[in-house]
PDB file of N, CA and C in Angstrom:
ATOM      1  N   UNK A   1       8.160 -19.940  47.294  1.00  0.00           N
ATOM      2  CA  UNK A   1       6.954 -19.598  48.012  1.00  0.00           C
ATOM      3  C   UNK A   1       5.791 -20.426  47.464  1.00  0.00           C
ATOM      4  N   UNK A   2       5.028 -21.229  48.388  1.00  0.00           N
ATOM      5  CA  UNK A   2       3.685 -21.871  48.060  1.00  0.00           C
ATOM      6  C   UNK A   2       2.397 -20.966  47.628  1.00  0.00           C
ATOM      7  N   UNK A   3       1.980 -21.109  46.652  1.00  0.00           N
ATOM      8  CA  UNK A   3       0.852 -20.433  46.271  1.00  0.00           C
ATOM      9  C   UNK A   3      -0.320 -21.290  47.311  1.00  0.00           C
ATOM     10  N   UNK A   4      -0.990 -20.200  47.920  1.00  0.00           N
ATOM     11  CA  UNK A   4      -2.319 -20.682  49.059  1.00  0.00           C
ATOM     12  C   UNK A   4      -3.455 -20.626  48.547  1.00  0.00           C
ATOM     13  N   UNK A   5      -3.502 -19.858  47.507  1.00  0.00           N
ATOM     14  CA  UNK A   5      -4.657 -19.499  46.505  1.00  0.00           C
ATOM     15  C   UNK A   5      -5.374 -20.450  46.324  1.00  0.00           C
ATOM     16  N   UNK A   6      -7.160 -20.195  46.784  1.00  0.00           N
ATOM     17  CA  UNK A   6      -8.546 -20.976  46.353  1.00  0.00           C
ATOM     18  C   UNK A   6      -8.538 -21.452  44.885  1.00  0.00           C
ATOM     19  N   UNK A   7      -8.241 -19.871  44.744  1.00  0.00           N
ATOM     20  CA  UNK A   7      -8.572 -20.169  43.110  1.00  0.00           C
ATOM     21  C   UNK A   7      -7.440 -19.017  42.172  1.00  0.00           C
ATOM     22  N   UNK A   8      -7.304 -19.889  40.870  1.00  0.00           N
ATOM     23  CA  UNK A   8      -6.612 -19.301  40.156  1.00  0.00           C
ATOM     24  C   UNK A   8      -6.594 -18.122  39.560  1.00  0.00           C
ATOM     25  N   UNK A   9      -6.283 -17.107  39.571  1.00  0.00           N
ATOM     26  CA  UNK A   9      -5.917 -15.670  38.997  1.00  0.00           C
ATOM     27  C   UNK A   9      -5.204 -16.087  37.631  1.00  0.00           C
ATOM     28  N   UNK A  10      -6.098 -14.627  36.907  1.00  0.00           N
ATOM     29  CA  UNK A  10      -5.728 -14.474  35.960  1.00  0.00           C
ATOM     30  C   UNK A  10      -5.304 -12.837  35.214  1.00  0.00           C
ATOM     31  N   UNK A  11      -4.940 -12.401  35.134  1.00  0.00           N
ATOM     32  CA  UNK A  11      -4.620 -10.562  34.835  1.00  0.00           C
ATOM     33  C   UNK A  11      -5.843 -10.374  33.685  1.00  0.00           C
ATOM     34  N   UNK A  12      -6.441  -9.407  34.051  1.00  0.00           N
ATOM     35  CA  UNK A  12      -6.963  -8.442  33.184  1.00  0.00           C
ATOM     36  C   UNK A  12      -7.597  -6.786  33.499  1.00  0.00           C
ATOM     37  N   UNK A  13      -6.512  -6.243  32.917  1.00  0.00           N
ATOM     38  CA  UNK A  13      -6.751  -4.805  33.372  1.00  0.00           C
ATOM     39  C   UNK A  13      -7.849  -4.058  32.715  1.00  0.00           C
ATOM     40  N   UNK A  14      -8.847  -3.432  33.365  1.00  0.00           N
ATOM     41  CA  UNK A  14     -10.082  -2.919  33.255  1.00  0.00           C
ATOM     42  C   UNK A  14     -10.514  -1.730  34.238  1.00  0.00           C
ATOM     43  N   UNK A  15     -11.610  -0.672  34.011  1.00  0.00           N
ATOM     44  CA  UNK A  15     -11.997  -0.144  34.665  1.00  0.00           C
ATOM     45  C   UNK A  15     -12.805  -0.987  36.188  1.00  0.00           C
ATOM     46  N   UNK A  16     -12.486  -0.365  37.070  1.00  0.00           N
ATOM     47  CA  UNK A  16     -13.482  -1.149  38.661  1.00  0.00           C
ATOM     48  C   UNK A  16     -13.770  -0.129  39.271  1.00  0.00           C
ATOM     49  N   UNK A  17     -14.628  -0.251  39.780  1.00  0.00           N
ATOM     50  CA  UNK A  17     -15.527   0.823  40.655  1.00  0.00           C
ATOM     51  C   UNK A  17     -15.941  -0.363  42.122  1.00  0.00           C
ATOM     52  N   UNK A  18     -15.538   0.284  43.091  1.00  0.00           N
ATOM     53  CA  UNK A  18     -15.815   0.044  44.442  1.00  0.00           C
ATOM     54  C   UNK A  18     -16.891   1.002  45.250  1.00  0.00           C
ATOM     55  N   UNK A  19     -17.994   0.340  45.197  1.00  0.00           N
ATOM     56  CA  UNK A  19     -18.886   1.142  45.995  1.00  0.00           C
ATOM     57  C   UNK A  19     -19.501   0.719  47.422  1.00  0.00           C
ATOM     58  N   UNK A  20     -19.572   1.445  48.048  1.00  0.00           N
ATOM     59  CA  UNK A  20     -20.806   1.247  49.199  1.00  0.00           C
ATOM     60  C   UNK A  20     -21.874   2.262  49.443  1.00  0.00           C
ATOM     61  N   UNK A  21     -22.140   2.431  50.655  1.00  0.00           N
ATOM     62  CA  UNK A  21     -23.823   3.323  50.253  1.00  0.00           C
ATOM     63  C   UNK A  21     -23.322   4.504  50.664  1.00  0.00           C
ATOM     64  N   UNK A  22     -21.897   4.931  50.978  1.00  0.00           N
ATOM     65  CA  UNK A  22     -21.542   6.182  51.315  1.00  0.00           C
ATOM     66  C   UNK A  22     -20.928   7.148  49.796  1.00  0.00           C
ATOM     67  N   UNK A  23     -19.996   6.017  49.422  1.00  0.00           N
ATOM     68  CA  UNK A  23     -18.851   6.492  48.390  1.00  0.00           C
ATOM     69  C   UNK A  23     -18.881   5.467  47.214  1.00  0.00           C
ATOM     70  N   UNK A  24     -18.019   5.949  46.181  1.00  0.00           N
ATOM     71  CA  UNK A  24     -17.369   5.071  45.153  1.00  0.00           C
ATOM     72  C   UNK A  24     -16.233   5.374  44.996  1.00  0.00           C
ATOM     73  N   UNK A  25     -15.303   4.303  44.413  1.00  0.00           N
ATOM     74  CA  UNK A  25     -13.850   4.725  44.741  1.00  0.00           C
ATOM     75  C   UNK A  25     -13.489   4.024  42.536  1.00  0.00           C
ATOM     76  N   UNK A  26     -12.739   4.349  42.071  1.00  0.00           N
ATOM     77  CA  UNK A  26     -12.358   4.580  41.257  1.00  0.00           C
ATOM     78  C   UNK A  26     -10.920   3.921  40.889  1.00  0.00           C
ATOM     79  N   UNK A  27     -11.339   2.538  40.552  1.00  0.00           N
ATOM     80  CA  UNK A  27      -9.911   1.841  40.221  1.00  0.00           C
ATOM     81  C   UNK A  27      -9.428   1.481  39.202  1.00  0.00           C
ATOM     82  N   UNK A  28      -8.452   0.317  38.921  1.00  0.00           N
ATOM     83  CA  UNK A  28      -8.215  -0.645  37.887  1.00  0.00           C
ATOM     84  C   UNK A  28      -7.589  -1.668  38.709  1.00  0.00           C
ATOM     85  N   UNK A  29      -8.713  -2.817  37.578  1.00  0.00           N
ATOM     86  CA  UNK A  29      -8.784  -4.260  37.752  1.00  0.00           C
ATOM     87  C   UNK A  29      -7.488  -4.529  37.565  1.00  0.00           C
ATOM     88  N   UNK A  30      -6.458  -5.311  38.339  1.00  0.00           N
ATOM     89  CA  UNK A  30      -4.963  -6.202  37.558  1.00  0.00           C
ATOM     90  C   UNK A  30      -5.495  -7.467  37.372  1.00  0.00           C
ATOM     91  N   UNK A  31      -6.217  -7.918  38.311  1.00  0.00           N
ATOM     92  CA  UNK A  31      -6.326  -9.888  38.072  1.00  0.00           C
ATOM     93  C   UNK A  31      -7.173  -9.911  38.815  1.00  0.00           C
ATOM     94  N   UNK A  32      -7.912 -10.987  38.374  1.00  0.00           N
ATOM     95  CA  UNK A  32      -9.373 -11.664  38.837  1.00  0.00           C
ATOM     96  C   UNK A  32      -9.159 -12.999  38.733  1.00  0.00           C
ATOM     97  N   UNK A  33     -10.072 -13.383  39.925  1.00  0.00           N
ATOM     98  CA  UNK A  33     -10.597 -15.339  39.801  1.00  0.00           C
ATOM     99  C   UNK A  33     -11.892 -15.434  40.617  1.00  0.00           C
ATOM    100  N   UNK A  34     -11.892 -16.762  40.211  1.00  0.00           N
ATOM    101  CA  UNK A  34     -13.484 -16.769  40.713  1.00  0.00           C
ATOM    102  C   UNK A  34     -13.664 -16.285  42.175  1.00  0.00           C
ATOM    103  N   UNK A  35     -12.874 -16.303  42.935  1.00  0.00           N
ATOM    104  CA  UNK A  35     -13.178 -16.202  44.242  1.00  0.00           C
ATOM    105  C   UNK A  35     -13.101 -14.596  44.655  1.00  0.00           C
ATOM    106  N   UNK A  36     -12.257 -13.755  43.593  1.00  0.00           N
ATOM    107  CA  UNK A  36     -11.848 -11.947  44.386  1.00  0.00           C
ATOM    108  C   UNK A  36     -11.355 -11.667  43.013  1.00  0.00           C
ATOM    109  N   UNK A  37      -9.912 -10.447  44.202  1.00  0.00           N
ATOM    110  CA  UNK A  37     -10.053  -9.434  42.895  1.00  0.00           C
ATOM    111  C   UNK A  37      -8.498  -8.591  43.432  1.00  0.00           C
ATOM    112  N   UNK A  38      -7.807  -8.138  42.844  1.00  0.00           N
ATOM    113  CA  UNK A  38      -7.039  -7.395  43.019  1.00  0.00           C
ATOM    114  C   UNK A  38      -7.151  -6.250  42.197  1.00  0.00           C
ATOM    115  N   UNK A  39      -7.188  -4.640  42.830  1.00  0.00           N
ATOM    116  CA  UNK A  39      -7.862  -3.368  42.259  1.00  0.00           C
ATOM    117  C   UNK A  39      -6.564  -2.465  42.642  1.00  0.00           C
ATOM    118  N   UNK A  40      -5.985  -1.795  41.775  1.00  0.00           N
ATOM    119  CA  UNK A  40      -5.479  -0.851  42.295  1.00  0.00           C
ATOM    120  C   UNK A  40      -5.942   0.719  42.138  1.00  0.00           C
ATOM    121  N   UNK A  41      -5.331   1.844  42.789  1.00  0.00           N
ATOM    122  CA  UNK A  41      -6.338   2.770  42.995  1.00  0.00           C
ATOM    123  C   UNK A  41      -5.380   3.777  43.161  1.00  0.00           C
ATOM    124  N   UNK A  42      -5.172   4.810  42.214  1.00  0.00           N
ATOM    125  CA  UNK A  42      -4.913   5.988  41.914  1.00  0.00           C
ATOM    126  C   UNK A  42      -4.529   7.264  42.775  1.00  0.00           C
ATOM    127  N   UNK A  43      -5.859   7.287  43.719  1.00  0.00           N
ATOM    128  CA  UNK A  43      -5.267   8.631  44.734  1.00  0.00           C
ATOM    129  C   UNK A  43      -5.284   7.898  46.144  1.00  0.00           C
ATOM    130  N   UNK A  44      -5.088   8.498  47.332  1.00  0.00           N
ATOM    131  CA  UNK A  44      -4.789   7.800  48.500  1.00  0.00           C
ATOM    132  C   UNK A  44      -6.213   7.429  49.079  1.00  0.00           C
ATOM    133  N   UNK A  45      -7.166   7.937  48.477  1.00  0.00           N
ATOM    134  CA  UNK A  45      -8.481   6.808  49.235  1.00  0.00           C
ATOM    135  C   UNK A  45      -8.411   5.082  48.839  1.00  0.00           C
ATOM    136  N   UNK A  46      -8.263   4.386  50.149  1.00  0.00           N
ATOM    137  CA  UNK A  46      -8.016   2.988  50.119  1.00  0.00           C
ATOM    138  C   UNK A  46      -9.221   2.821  50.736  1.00  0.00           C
ATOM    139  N   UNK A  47     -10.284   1.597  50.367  1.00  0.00           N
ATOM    140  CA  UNK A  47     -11.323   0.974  50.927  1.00  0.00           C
ATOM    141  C   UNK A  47     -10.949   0.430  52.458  1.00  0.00           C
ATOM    142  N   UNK A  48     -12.121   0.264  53.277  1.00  0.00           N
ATOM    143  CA  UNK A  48     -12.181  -0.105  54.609  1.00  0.00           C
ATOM    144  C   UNK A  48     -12.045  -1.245  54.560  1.00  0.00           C
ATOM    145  N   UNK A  49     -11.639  -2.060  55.593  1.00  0.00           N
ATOM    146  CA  UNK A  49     -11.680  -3.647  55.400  1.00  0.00           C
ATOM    147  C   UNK A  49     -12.643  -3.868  56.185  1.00  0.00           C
ATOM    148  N   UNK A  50     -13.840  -2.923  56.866  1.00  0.00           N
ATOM    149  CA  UNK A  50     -14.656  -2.997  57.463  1.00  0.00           C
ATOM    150  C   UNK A  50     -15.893  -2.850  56.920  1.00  0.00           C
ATOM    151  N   UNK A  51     -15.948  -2.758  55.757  1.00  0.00           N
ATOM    152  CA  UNK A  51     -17.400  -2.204  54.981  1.00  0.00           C
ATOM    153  C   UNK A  51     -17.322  -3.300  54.449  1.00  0.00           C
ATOM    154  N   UNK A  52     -18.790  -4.130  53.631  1.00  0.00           N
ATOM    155  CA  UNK A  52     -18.921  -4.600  52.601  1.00  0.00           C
ATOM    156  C   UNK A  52     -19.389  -3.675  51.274  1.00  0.00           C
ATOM    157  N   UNK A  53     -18.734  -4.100  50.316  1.00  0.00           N
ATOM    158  CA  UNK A  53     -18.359  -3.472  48.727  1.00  0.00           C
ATOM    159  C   UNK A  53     -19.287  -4.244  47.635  1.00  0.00           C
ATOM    160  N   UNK A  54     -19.742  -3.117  46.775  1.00  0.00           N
ATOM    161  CA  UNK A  54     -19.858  -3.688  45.829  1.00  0.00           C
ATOM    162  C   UNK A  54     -19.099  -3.479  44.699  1.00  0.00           C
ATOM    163  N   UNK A  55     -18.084  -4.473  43.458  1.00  0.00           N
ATOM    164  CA  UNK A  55     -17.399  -4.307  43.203  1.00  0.00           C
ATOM    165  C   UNK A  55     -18.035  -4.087  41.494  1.00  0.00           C
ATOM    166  N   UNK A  56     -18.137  -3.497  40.667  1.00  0.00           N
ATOM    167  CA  UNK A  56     -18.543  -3.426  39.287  1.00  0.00           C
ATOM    168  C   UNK A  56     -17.408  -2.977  38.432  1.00  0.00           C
ATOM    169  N   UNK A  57     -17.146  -4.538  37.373  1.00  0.00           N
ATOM    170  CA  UNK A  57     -16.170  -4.435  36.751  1.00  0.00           C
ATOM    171  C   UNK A  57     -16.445  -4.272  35.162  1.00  0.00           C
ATOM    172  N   UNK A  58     -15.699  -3.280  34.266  1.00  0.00           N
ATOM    173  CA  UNK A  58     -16.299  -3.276  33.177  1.00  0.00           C
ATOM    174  C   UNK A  58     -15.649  -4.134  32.383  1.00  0.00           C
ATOM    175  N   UNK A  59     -16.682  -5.355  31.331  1.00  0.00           N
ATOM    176  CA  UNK A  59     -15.741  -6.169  30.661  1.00  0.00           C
ATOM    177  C   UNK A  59     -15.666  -5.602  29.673  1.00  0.00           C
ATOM    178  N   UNK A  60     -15.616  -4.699  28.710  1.00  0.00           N
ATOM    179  CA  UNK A  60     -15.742  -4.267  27.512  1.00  0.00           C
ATOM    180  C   UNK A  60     -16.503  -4.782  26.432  1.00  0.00           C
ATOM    181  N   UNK A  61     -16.737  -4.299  25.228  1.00  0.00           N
ATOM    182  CA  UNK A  61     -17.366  -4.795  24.042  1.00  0.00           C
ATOM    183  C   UNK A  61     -19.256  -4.541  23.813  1.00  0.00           C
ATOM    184  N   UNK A  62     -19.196  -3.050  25.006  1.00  0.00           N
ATOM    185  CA  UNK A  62     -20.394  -2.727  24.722  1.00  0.00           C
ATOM    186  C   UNK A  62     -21.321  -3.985  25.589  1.00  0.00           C
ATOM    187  N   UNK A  63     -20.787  -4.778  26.605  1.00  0.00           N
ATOM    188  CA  UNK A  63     -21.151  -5.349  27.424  1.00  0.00           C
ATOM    189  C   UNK A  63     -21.424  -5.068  28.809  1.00  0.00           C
ATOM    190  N   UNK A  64     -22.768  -5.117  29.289  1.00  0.00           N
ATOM    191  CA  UNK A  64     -22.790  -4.595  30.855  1.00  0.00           C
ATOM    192  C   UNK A  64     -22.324  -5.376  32.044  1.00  0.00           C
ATOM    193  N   UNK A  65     -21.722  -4.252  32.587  1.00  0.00           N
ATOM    194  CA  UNK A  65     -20.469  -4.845  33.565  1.00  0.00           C
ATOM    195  C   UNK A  65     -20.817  -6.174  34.527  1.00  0.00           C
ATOM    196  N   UNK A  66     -19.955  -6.224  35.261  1.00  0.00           N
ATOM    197  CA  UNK A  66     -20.125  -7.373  35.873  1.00  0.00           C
ATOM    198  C   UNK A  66     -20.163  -6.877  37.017  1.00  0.00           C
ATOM    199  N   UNK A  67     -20.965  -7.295  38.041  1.00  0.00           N
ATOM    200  CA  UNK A  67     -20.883  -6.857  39.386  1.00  0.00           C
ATOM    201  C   UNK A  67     -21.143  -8.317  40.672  1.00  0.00           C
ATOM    202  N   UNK A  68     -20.068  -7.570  41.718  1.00  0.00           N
ATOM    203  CA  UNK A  68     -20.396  -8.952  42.737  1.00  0.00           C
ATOM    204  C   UNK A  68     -20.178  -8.306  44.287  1.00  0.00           C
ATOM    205  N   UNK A  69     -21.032  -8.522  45.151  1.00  0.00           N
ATOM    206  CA  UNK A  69     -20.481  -7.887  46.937  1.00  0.00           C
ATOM    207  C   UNK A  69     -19.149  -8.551  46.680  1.00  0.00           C
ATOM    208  N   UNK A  70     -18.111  -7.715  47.343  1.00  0.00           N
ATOM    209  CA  UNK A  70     -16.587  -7.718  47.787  1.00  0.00           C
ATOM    210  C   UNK A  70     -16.220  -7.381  49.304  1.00  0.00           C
ATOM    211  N   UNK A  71     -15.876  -8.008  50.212  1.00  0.00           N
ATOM    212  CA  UNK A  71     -15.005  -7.220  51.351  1.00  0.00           C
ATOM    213  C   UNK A  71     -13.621  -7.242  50.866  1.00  0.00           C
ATOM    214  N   UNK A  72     -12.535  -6.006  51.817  1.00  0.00           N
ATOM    215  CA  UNK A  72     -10.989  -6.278  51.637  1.00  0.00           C
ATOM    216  C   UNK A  72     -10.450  -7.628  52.287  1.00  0.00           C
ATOM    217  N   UNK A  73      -9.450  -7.903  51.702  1.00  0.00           N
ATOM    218  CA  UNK A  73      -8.876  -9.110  52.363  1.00  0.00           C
ATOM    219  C   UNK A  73      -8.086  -8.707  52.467  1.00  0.00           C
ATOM    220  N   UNK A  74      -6.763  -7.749  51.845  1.00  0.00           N
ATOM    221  CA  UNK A  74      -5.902  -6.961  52.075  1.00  0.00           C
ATOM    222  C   UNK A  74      -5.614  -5.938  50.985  1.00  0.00           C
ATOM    223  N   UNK A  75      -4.601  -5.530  51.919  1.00  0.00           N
ATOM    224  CA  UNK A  75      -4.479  -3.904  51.219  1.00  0.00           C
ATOM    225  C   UNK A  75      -2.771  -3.644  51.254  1.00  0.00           C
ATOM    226  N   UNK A  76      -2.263  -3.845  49.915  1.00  0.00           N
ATOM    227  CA  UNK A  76      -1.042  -3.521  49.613  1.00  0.00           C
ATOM    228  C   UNK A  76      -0.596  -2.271  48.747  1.00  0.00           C
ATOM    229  N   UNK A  77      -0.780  -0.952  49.148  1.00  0.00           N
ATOM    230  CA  UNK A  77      -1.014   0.399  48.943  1.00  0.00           C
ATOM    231  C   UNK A  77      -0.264   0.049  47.503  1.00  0.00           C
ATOM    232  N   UNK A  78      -0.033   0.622  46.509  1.00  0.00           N
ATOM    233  CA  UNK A  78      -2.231   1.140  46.146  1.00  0.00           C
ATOM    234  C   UNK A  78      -2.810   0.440  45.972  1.00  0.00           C
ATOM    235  N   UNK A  79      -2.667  -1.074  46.341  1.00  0.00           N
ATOM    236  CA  UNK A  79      -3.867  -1.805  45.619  1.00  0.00           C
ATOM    237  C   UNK A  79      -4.046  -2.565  47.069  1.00  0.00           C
ATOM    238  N   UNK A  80      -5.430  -3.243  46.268  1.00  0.00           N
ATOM    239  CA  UNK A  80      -6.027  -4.010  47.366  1.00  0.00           C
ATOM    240  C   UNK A  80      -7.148  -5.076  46.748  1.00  0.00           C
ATOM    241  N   UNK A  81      -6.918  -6.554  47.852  1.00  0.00           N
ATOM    242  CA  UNK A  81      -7.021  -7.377  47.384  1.00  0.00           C
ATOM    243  C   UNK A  81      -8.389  -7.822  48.346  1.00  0.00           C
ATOM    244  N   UNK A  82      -9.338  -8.184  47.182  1.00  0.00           N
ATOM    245  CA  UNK A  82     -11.102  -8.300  47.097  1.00  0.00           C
ATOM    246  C   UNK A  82     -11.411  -9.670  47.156  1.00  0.00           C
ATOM    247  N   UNK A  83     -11.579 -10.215  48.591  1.00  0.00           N
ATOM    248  CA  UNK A  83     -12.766 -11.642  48.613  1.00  0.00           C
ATOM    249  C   UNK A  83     -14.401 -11.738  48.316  1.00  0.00           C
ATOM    250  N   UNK A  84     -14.459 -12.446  46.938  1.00  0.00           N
ATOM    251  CA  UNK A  84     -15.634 -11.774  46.932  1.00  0.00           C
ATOM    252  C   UNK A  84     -16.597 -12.826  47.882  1.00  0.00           C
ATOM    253  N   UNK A  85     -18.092 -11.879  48.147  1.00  0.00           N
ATOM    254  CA  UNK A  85     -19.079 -12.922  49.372  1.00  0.00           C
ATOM    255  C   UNK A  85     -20.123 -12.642  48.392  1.00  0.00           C
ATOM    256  N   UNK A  86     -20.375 -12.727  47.448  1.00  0.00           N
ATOM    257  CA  UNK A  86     -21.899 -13.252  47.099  1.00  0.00           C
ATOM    258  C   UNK A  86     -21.376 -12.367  45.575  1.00  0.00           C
ATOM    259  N   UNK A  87     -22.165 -13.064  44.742  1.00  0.00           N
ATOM    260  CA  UNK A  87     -22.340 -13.386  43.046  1.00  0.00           C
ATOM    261  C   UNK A  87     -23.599 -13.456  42.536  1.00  0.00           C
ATOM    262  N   UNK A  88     -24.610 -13.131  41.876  1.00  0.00           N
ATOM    263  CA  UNK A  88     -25.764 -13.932  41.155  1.00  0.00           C
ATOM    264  C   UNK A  88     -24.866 -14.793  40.093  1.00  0.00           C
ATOM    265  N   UNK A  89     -26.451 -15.676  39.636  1.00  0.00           N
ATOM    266  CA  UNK A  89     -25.959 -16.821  38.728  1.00  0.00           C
ATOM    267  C   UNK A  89     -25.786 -16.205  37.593  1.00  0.00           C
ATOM    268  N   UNK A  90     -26.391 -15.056  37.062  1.00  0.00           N
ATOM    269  CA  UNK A  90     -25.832 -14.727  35.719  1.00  0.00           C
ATOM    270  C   UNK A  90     -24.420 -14.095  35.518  1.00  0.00           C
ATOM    271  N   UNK A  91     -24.074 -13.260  36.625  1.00  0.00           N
ATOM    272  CA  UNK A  91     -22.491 -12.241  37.062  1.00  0.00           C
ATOM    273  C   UNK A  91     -21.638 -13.642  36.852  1.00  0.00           C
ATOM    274  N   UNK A  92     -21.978 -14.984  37.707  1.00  0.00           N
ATOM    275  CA  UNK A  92     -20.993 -15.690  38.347  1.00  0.00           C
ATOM    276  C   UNK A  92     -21.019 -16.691  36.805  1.00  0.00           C
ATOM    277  N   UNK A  93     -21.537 -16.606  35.579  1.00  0.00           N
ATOM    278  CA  UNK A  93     -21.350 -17.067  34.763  1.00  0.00           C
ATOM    279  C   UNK A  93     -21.136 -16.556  33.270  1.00  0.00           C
ATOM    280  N   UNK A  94     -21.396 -15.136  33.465  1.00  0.00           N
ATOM    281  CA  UNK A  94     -20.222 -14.143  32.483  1.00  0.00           C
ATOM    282  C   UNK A  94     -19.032 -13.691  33.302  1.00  0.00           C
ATOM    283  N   UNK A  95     -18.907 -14.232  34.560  1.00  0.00           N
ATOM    284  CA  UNK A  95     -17.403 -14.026  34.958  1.00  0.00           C
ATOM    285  C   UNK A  95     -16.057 -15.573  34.480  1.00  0.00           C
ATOM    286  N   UNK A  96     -17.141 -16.389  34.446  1.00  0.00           N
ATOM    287  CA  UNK A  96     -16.931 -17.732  33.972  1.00  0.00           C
ATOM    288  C   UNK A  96     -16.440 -17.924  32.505  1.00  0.00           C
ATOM    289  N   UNK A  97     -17.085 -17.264  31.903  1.00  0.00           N
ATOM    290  CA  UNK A  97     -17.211 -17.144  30.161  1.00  0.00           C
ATOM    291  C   UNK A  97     -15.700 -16.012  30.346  1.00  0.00           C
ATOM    292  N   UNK A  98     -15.747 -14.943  30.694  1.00  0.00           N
ATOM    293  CA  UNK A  98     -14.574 -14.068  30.890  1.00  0.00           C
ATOM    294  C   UNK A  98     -13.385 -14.635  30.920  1.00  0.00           C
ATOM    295  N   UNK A  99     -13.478 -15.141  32.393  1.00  0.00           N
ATOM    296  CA  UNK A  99     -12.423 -16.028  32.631  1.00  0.00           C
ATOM    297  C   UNK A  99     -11.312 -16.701  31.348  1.00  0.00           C
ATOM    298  N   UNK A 100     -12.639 -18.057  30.957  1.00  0.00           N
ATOM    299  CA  UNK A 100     -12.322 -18.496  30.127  1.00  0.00           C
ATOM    300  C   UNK A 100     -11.323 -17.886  28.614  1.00  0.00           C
ATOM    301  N   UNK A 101     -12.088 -16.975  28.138  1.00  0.00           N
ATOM    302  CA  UNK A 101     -11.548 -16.164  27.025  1.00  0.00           C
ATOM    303  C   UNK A 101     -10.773 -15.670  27.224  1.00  0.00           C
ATOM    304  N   UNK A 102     -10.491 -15.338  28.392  1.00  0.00           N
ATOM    305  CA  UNK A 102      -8.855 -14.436  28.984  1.00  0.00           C
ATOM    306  C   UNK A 102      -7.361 -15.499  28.563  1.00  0.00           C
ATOM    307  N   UNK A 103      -8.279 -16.737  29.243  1.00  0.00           N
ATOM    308  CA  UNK A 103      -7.412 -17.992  29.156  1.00  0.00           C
ATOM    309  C   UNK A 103      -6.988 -18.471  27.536  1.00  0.00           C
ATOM    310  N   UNK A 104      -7.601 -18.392  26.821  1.00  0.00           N
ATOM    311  CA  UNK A 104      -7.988 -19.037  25.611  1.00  0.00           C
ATOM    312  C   UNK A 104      -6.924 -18.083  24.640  1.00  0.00           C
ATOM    313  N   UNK A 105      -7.133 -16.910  25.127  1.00  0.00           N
ATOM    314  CA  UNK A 105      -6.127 -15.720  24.584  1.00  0.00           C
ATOM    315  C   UNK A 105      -4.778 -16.140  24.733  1.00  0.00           C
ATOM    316  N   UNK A 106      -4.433 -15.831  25.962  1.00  0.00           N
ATOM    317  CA  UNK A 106      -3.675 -16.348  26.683  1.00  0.00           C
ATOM    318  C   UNK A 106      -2.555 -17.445  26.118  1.00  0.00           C
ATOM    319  N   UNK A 107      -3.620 -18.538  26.005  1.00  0.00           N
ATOM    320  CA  UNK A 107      -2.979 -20.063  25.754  1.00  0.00           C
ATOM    321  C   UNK A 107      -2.584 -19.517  24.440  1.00  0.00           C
ATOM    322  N   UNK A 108      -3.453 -19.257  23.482  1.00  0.00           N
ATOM    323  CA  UNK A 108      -3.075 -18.794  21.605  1.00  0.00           C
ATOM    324  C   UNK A 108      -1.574 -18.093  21.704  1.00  0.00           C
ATOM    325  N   UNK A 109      -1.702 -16.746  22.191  1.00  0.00           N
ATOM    326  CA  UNK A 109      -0.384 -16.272  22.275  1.00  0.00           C
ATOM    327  C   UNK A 109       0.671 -16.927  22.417  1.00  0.00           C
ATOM    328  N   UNK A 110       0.611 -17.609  23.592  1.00  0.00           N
ATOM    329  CA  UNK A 110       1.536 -18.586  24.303  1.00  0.00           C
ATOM    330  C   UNK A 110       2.408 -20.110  23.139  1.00  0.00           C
ATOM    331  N   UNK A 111       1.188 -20.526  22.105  1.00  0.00           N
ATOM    332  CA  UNK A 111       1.416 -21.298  21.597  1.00  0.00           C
ATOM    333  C   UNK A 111       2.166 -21.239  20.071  1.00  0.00           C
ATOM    334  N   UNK A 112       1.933 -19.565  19.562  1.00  0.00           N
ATOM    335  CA  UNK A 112       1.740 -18.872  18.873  1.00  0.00           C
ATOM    336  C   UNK A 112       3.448 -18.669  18.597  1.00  0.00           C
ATOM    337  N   UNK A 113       3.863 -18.235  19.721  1.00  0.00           N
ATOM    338  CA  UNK A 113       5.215 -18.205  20.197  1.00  0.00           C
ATOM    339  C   UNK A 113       6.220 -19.071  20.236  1.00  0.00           C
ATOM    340  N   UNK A 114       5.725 -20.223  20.672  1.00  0.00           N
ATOM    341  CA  UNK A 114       6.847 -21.662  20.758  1.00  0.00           C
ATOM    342  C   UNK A 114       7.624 -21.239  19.664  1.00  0.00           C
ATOM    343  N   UNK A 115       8.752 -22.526  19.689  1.00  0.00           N
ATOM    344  CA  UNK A 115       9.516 -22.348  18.359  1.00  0.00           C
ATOM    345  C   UNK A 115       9.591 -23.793  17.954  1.00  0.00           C
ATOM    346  N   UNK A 116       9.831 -23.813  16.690  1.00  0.00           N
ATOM    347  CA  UNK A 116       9.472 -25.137  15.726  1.00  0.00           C
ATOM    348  C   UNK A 116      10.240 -25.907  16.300  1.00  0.00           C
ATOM    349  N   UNK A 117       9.925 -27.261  16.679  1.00  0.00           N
ATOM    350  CA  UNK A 117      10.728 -28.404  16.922  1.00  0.00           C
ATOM    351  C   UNK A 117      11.544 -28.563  15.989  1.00  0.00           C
ATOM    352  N   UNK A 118      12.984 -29.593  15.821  1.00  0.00           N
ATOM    353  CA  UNK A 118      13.601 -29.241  15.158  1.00  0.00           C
ATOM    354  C   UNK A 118      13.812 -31.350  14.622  1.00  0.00           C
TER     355      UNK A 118
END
């Protein structure tokens, strides 16, 4: 299968909150990239693919969350997958810094692991 993906995903599970001006819905983050979001969600309230969302994700470390407008792009019960439409420059560059460190983790582990050439 061809990956179609804008942009690259990366997993990090976190508290997410999906709001609009009616409700908030109560998730967890699996993977993020710059462009969305995949959230899954606990009881059977699933977001509209008709509302625009605002999506507030907590990064931890006593750091205030990150937030960005989200519509659904789809919805694969229980989860559902977040295009995001608008960012500020500071969100869209501690999501950047995030990113990164997810990666950086990531790569360490990864390298951490190899086994000695021989």
């Amino acid at each position: 299968m061809i990956e179609k993906r804008a942009f690259h995903r990366v997993p990090f599970a976190t508290k997410a909150i999906l709001s609009d001006n009616d409700k908030s819905l109560l998730g967890r983050l699996e993977n993020i990239s710059f462009g969305g979001a995949m959230v899954r969600f606990e009881n059977d309230s699933l977001p509209s693919p008709l509302i625009n969302y605002s999506l507030t994700i907590d990064v931890g470390k006593g750091a205030p969350p990150i937030q960005m407008a989200a519509e659904v792009a789809c919805i694969s019960f229980p989860a559902v997958g977040l295009r995001f439409t608008s960012i500020d420059h500071d969100s869209k560059e501690r999501l950047e810094a995030l990113m990164s460190e997810i990666e950086r983790i990531k790569f360490s582990k990864i390298s951490h692991h190899r086994m000695p050439e021989s």
